[in-house]
C-alpha atoms as a PDB file:
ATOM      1  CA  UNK A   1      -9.909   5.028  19.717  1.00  0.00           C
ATOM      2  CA  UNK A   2     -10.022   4.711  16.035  1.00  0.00           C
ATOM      3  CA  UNK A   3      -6.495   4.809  13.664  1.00  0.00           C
ATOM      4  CA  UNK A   4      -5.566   4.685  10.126  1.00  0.00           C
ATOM      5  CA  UNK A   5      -4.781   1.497   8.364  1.00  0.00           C
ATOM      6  CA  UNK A   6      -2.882   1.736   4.883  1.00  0.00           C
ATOM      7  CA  UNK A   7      -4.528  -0.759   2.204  1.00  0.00           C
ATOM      8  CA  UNK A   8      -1.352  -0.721  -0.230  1.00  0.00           C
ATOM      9  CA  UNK A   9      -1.031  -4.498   0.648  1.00  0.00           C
ATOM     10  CA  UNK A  10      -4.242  -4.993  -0.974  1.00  0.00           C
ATOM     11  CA  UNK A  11      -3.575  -2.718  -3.730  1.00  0.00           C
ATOM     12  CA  UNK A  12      -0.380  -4.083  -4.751  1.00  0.00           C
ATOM     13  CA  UNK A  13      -1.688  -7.494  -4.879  1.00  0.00           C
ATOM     14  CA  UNK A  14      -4.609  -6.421  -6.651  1.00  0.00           C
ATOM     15  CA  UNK A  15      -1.810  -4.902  -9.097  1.00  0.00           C
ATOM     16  CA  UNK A  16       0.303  -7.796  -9.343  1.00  0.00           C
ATOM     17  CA  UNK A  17      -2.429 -10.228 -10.327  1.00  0.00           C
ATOM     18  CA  UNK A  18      -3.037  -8.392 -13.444  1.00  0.00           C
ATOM     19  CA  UNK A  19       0.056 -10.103 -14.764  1.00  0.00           C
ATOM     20  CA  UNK A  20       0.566 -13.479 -15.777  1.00  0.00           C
ATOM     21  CA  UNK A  21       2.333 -15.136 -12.825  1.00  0.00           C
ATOM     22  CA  UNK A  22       5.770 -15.320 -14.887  1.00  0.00           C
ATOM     23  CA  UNK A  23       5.592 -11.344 -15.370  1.00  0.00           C
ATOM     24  CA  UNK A  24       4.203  -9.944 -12.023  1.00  0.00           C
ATOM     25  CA  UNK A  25       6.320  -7.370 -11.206  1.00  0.00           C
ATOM     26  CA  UNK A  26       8.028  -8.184  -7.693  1.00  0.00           C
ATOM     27  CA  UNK A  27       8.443  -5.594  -4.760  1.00  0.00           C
ATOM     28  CA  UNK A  28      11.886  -4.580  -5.609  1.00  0.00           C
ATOM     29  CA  UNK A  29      11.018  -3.602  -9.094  1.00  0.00           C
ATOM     30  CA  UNK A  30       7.649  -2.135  -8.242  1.00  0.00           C
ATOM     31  CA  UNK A  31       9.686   0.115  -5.544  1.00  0.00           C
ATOM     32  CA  UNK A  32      12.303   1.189  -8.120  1.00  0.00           C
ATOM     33  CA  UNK A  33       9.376   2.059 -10.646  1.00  0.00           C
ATOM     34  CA  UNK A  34       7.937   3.867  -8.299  1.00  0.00           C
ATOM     35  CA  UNK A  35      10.703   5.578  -7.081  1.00  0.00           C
ATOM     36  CA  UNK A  36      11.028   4.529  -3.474  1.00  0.00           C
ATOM     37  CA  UNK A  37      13.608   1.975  -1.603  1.00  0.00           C
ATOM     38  CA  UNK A  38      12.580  -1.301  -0.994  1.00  0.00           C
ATOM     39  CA  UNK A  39      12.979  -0.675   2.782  1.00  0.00           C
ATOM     40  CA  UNK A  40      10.002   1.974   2.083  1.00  0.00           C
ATOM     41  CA  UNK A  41       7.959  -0.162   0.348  1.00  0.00           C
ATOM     42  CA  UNK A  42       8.217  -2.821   2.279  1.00  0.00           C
ATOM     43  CA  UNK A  43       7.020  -0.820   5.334  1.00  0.00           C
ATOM     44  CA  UNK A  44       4.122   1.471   3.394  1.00  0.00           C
ATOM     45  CA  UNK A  45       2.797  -2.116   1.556  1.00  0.00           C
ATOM     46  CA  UNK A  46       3.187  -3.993   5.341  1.00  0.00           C
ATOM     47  CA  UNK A  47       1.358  -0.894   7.514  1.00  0.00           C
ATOM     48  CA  UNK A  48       4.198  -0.311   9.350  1.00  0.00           C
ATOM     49  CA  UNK A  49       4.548   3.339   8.892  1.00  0.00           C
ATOM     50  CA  UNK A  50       3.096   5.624  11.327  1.00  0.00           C
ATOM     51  CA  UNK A  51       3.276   8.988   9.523  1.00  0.00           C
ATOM     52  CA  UNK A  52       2.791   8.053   5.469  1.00  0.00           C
ATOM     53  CA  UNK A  53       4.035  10.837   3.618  1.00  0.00           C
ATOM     54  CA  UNK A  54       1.353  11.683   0.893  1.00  0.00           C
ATOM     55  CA  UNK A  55       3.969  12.210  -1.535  1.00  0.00           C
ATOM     56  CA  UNK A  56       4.902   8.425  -0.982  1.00  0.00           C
ATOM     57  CA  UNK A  57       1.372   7.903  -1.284  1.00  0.00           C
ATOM     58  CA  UNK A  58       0.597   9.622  -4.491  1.00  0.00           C
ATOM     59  CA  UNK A  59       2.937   7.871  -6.129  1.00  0.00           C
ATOM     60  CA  UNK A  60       1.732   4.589  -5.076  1.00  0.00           C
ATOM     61  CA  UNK A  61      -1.333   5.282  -6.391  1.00  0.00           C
ATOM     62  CA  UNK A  62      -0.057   6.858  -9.623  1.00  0.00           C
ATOM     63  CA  UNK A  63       1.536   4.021 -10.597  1.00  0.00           C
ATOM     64  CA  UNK A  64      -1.552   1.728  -9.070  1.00  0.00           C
ATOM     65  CA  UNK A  65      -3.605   3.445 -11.203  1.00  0.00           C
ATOM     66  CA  UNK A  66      -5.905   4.411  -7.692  1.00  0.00           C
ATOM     67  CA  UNK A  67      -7.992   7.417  -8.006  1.00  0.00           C
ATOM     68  CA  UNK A  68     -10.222   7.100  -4.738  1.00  0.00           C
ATOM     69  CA  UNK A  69      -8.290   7.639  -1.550  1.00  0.00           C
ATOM     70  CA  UNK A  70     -10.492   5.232  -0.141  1.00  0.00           C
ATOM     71  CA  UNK A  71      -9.119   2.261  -1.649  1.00  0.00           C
ATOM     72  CA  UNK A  72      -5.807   3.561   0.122  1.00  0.00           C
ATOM     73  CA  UNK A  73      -6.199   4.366   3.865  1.00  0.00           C
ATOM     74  CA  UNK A  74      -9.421   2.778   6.410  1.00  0.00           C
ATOM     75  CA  UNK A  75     -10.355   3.986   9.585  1.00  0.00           C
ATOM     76  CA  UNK A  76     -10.345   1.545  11.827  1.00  0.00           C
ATOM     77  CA  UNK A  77     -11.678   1.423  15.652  1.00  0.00           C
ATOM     78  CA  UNK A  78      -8.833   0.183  17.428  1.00  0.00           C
ATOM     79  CA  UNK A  79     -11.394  -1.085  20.126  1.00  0.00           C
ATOM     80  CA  UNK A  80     -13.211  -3.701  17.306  1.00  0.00           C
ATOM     81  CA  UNK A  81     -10.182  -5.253  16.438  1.00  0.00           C
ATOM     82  CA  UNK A  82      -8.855  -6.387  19.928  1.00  0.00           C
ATOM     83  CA  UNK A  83     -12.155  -8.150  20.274  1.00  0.00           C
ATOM     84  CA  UNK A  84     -12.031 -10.139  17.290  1.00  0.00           C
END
């Protein structure tokens, strides 16, 4: 059986290391910026959500700067990953 995986984690870190390390912008700021609680960003950028809103999502990837989809969500066969 296959499910989707959210790649924010990825994405944010990609973000972050744009910055010099003294002026990455930490979760809590990112999450205000983008309009969300930190409780909500903490579960979208740790895959813990089971039903992402794509509103949540768009604005992740507004303020990412993300413009393929793909660089968001993966489908991933939940079979392949028990075995590794």
């Amino acid at each position: 059986m296959a499910s989707i995986k959210l790649k924010l984690k990825e994405a944010v870190e990609n973000y972050q290391n744009q910055f010099p390390t003294e002026q990455r912008p930490n979760h809590l700021k990112m999450a205000v910026e983008i309009g969300i609680s930190p409780n909500t960003m903490s579960r979208y950028v740790n895959n813990k959500v089971e039903r992402p809103e794509l509103s949540v999502v768009a604005r992740f990837c507004d303020y990412l700067g993300i413009t393929d989809i793909r660089d968001v969500f993966e489908l991933v066969d939940d079979e392949e990953e028990l075995t590794e």
